[in-house]
Protein backbone atom coordinates (compact mmCIF):
# COMPACT_ATOMS: atom_id res chain seq x y z
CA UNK A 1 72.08 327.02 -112.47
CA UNK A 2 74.93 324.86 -110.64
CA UNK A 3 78.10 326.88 -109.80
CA UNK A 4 80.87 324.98 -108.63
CA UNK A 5 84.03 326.73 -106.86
CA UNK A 6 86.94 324.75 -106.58
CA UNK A 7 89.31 326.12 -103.73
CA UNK A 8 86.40 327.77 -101.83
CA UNK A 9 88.55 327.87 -98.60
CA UNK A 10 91.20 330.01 -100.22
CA UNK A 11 90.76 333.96 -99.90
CA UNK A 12 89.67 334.64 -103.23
CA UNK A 13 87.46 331.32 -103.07
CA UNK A 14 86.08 332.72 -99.72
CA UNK A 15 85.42 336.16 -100.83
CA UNK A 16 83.62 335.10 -104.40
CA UNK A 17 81.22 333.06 -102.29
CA UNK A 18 80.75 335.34 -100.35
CA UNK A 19 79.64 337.61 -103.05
CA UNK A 20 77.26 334.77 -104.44
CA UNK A 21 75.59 335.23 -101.06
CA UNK A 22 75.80 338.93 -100.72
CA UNK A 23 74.08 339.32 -104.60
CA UNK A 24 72.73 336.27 -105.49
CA UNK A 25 72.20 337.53 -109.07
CA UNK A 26 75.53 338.71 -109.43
CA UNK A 27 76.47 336.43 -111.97
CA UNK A 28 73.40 337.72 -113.91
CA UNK A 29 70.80 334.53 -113.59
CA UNK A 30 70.07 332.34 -110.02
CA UNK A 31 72.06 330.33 -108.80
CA UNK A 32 70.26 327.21 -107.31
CA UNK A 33 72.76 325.03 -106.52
CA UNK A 34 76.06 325.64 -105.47
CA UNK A 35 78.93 323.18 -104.59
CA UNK A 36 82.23 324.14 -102.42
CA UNK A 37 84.82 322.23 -102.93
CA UNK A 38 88.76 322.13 -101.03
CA UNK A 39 90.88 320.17 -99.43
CA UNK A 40 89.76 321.12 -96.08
CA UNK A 41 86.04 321.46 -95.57
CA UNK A 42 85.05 325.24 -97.05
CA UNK A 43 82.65 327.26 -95.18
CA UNK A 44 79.13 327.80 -96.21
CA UNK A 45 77.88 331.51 -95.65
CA UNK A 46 74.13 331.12 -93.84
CA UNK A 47 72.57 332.79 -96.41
CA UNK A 48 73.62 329.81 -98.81
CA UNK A 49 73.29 326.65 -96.87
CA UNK A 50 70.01 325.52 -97.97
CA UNK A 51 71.48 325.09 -101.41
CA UNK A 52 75.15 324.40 -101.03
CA UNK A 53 77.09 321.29 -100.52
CA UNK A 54 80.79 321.63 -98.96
CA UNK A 55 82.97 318.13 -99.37
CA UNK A 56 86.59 318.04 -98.53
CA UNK A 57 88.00 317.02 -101.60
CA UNK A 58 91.52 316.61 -103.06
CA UNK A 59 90.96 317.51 -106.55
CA UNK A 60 94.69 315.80 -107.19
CA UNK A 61 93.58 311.95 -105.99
CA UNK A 62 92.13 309.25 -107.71
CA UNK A 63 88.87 309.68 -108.67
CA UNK A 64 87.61 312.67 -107.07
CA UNK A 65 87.60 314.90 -110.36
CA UNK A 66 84.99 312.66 -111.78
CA UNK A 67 82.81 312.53 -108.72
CA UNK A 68 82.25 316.33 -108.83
CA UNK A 69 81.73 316.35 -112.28
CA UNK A 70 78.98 313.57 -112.70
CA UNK A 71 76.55 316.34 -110.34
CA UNK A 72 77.36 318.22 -113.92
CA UNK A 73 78.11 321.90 -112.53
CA UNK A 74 77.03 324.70 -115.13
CA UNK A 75 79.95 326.78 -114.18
CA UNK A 76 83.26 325.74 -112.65
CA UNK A 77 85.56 328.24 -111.23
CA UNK A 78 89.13 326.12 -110.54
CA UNK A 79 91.05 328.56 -108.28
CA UNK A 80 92.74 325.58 -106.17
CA UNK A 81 96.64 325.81 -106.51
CA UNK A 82 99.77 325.34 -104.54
CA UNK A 83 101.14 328.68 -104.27
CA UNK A 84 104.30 329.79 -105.58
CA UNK A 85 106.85 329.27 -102.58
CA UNK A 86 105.68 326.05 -102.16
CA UNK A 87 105.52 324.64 -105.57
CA UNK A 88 109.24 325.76 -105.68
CA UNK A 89 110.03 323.31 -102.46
CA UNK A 90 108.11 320.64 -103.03
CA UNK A 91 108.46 319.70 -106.80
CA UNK A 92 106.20 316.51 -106.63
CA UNK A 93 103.87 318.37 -104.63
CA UNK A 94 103.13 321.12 -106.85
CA UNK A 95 103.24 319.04 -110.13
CA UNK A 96 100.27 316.85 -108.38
CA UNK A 97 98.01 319.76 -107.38
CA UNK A 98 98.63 321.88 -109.78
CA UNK A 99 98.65 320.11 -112.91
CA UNK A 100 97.32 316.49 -112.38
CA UNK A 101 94.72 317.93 -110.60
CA UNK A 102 93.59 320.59 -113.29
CA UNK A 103 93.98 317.78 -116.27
CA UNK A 104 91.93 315.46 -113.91
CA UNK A 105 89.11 317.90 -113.81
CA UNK A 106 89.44 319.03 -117.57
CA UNK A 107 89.41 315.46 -118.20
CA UNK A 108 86.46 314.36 -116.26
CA UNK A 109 84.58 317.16 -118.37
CA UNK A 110 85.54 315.49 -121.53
CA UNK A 111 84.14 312.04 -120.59
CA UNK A 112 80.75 313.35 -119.21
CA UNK A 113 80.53 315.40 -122.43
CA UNK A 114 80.92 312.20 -124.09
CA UNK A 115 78.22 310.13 -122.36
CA UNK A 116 75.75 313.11 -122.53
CA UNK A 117 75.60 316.47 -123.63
CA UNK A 118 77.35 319.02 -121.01
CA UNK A 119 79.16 321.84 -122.12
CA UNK A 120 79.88 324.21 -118.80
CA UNK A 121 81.97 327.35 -118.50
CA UNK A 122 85.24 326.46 -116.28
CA UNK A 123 86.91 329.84 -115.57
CA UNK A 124 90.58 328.92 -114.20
CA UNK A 125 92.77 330.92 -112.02
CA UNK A 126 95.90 331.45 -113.72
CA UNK A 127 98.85 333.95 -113.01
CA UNK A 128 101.41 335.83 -114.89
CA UNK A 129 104.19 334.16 -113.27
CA UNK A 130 103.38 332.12 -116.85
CA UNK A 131 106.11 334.55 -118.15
CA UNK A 132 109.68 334.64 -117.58
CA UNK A 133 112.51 337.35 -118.72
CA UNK A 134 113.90 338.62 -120.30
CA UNK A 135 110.71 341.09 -120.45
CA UNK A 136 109.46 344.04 -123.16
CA UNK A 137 108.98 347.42 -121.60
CA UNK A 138 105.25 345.86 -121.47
CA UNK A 139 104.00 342.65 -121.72
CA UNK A 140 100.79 341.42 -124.09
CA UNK A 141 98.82 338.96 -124.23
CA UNK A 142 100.74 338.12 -127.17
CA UNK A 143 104.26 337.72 -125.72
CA UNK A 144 105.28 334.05 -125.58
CA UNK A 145 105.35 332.18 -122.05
CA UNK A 146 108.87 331.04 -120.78
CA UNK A 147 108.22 330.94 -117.05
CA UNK A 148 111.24 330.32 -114.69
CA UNK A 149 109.86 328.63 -111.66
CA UNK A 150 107.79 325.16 -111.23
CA UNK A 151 104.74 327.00 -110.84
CA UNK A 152 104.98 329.26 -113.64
CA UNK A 153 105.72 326.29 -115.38
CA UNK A 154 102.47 323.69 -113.80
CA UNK A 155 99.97 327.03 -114.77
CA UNK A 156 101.46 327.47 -117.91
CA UNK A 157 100.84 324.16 -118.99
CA UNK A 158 97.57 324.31 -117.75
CA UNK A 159 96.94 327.09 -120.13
CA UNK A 160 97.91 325.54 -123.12
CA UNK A 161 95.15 322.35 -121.98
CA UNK A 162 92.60 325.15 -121.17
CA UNK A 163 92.72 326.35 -124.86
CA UNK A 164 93.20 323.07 -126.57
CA UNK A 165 89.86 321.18 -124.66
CA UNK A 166 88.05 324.68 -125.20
CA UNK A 167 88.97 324.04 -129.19
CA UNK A 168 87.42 320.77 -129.08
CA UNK A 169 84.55 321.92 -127.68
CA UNK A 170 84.63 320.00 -124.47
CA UNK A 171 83.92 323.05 -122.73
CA UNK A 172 83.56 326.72 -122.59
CA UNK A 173 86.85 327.78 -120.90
CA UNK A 174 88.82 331.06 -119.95
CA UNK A 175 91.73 331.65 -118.21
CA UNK A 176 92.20 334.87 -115.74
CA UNK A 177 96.34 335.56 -115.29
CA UNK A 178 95.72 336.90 -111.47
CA UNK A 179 98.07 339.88 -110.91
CA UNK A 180 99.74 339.83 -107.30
CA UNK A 181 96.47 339.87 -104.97
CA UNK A 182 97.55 342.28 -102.51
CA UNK A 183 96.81 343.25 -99.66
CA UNK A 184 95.53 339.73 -98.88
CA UNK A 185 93.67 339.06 -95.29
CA UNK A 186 94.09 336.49 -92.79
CA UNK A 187 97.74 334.54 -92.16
CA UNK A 188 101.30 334.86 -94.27
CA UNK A 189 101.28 331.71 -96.42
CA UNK A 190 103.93 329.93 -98.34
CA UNK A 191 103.87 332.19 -101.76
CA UNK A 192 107.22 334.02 -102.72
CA UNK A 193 105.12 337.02 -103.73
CA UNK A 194 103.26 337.05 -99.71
CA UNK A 195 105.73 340.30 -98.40
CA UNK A 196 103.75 341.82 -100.50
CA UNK A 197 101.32 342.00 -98.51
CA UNK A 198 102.75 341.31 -95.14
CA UNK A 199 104.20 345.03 -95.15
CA UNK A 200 100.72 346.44 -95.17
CA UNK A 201 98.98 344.26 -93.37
CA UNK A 202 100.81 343.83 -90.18
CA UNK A 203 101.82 347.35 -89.63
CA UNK A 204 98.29 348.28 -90.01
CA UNK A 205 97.43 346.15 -87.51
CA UNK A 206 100.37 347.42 -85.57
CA UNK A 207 102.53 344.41 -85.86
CA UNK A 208 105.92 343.89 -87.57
CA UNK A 209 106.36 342.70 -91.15
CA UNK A 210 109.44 341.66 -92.80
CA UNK A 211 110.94 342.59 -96.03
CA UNK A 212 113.06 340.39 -97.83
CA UNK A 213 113.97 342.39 -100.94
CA UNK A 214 114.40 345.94 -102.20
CA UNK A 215 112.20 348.64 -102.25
CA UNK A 216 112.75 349.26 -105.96
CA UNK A 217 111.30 345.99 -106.67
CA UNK A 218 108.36 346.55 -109.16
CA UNK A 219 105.72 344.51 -109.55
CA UNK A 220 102.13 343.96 -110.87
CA UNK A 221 98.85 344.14 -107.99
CA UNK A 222 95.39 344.34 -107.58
CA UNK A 223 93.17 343.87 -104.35
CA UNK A 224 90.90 341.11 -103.62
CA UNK A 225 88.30 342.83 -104.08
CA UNK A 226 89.32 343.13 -107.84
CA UNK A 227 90.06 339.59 -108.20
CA UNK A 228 86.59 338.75 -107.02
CA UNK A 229 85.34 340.94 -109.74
CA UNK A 230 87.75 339.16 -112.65
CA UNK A 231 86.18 335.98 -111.91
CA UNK A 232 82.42 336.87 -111.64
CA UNK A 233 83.13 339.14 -114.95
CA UNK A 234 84.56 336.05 -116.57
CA UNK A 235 81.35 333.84 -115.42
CA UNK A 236 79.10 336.64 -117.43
CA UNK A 237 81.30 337.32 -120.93
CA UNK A 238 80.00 336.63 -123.99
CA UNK A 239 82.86 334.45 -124.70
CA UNK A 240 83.01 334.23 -128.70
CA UNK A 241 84.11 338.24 -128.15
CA UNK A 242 87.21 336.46 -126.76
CA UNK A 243 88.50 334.94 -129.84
CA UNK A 244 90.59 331.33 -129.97
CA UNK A 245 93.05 332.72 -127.14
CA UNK A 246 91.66 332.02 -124.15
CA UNK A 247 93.94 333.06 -121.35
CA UNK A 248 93.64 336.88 -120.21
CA UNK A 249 96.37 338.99 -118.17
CA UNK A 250 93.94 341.04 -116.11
CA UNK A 251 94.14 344.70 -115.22
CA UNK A 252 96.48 345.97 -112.34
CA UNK A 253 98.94 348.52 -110.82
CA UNK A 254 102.65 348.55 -112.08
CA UNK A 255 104.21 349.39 -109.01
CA UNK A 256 107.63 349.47 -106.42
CA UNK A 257 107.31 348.06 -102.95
CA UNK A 258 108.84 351.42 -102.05
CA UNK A 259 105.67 352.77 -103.57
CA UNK A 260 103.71 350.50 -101.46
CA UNK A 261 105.23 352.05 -98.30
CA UNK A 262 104.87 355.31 -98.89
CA UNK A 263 101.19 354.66 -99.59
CA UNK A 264 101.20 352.92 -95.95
CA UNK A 265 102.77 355.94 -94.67
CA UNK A 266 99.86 358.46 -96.48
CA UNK A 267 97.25 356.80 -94.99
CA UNK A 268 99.04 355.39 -91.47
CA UNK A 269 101.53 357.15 -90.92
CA UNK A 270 105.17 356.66 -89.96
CA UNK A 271 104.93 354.82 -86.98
CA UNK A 272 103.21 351.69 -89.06
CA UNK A 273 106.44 352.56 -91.72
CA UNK A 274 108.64 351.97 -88.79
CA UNK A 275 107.25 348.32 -88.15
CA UNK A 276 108.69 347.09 -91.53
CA UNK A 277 111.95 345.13 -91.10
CA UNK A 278 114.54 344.49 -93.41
CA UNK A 279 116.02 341.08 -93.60
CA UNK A 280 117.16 340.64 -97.47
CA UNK A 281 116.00 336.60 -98.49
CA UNK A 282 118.10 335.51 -101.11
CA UNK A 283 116.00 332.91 -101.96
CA UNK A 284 112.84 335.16 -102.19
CA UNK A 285 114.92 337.61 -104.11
CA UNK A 286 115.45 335.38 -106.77
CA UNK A 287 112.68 334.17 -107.27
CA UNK A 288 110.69 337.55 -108.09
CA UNK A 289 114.10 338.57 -109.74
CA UNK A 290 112.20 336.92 -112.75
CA UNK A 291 109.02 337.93 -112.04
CA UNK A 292 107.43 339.78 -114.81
CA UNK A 293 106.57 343.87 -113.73
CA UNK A 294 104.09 345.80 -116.17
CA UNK A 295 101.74 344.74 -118.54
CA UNK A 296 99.70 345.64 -121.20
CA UNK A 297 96.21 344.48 -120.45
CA UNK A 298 94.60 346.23 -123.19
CA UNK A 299 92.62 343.29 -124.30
CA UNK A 300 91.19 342.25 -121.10
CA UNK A 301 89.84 345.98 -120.03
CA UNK A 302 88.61 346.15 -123.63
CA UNK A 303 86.51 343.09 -122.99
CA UNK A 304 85.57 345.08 -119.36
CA UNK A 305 87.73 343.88 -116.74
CA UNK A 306 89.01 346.59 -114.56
CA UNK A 307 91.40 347.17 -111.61
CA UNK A 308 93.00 349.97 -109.02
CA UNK A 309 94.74 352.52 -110.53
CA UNK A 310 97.49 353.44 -107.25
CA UNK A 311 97.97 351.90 -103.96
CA UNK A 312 96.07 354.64 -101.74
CA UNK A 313 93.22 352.60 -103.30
CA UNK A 314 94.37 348.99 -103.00
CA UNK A 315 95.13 350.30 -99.40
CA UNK A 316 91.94 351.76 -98.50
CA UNK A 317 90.20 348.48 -99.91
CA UNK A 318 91.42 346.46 -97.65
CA UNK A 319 90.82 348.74 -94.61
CA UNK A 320 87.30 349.13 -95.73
CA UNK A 321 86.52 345.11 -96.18
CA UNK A 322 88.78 343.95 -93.06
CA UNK A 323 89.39 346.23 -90.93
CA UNK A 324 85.94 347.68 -90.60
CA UNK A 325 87.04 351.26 -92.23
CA UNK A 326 89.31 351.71 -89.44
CA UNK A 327 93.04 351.57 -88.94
C-alpha cells in the first residue's frame, strides 16, 4: 500500500508520520511505500527511510500535482494549507496554495483515473472556519457554510470539489473540519487562532505569551494528538457508512480562553498564569469575532471519531508528548 502525506513538515503532518513509524499497521494493512511531500524537504523518521521518498514540492506550481500522482498513491492525506493569518494578508497567496493547489491535485487524480484504473482515498484537512455567523446555539453538519475570511472561504470551496469529484467517482474522498489544534509544539506561526496555544505553551516552558483578545472568548479545540487520530480514523472508515456528504466537523472541547488559563493554573500553577500578557489585537479580535464556538459533532463520533473532553486533558497531552511528562 502507497500512502502519500501532503504537508508532512507541518505538525500534524509530522506527528501522523510519525505514527506510521511508531505502528506501522496503524492504518490497519502495511504500508510499503510511503511518499512525503512539502514545500520544504519533510523529514523521514529512521524507522521509515528504506521505504519513503521526501521531495520538496510546491503542490501550487505547474505541474507538480501530476508528478506525484503518476507514482499512483493508494491513500492521499492533503493537510498542506496556508494558515489562517496569512491567507488573510496575502490574498493571492492563499488563493494559490490553498485552492489551486487542492484542484491541481484533485485534478491530476481525475486524469490518471482516466488513462487507467486508480481510485485512492484522499482524506483532506479541512476546518470549521468553513462557517461564518451568525451561529445556532450548535452547529451541524447540516448548517450551511458562509465563512467570513479568505481562508474559510479557499477550504470551503475545496469542500464543495471534494464532494463533487467523490460523486463522480474519481476518487474515494473525505473531508475532516480540524477543530483549533491546541496546544500545538514548536514556533508561533502566522494563524489568527495561534494565542491559542501560545498561552500554554510558553508559560509552561516559563516564557511569556501574549494575549490579544478576551478571556471570554469561546472556542472549539482538540490536541494534536487527537488530530493525528481523525486522520488515521478517516484512512480506515468504511466510507459508504458516510453517506453523499463527505465533509465531517470532528469532535472537540467548547471552551473560553479563560477556561484555558485556569486549566494552566491547575496543573502549573500561578506563576506560569502570571507570564500571560495582555495586549488586545484588533485585528486578531476580529477575525475570531466570527469564528464559529460549539458544535454538534454527533455524526462524526457516531461514525467513531473522538476527542478531549476538558482542557486538564488537552493540557496534560501535550506535557506528556513534548515536554517529556514534565513541566
Amino acid at each position: 500500500m502507497h500512502v502519500m502525506v501532503i504537508g508532512a513538515a507541518g505538525m500534524v503532518g509530522r506527528k501522523l508520520v510519525g505514527k506510521l513509524a511508531a505502528e506501522p499497521a496503524v492504518l490497519g494493512y502495511e504500508v510499503t511505500r510511503l511518499t512525503l511531500v512539502d514545500v520544504v524537504e519533510p523529514p523521514v523518521p529512521a524507522a521509515l527511510s528504506a521505504t519513503s521518498t521526501a521531495p520538496a514540492v510546491d503542490l501550487s506550481s505547474e505541474g507538480s500535482a501530476e508528478r506525484l500522482i503518476a507514482s499512483r498513491p493508494d491513500v492521499i492525506f492533503h493537510l498542506a494549507a496556508i494558515v489562517s493569518g496569512e491567507a488573510e494578508a496575502d490574498f493571492d497567496k492563499g488563493y494559490r496554495v490553498n485552492l489551486d493547489g487542492t484542484r491541481a491535485l484533485f485534478e491530476a487524480i481525475r486524469q490518471e483515473a482516466r488513462r487507467e484504473r486508480y481510485f485512492p482515498r484522499i482524506i483532506f484537512a479541512s476546518s470549521i472556519a468553513v462557517f461564518g455567523q451568525p451561529f445556532p446555539e450548535k452547529i451541524g453538519d447540516e448548517f450551511f457554510t458562509t465563512p467570513l475570511t479568505s481562508y474559510g472561504t479557499q477550504k470551503a470551496i475545496c469542500e464543495l470539489l471534494l464532494a463533487d469529484y467523490t460523486r463522480r467517482g474519481f476518487f474515494d474522498g473525505i473531508g475532516i473540519r480540524l477543530p483549533t489544534i491546541c496546544v500545538r509544539p514548536g514556533q508561533p506561526n502566522k494563524a489568527a487562532s495561534g494565542f491559542f496555544s501560545n498561552i500554554l505553551r510558553e508559560p509552561l516552558a516559563g516564557q511569556e505569551a501574549v494575549l490579544p483578545v478576551d478571556e471570554d472568548v469561546r472556542h472549539w479545540f482538540a490536541s494534536p494528538r487527537s488530530a493525528v487520530g481523525f486522520f488515521v480514523h478517516a484512512a480506515r472508515i468504511d466510507t459508504s457508512l458516510i453517506g453523499p456528504r463527505r465533509n465531517l466537523t470532528m469532535p472537540g472541547l467548547s471552551a473560553l480562553v479563560g477556561e484555558e488559563i485556569e486549566a494552566l493554573g491547575r496543573i502549573a500553577g500561578k506563576k506560569a498564569v502570571g507570564l500571560i500578557r495582555r495586549e488586545p489585537d484588533p485585528v486578531i479580535r476580529a477575525i475570531v469575532a466570527g469564528w464559529p464556538t460549539n458544535f454538534d459533532a454527533r455524526r462524526a463520533r457516531e461514525l467513531g471519531f473522538t476527542a478531549e473532553s476538558n482542557f486538564d486533558e488537552i493540557i496534560r497531552i501535550h506535557i506528556e508528548d513534548e515536554l517529556g511528562g514534565r513541566v
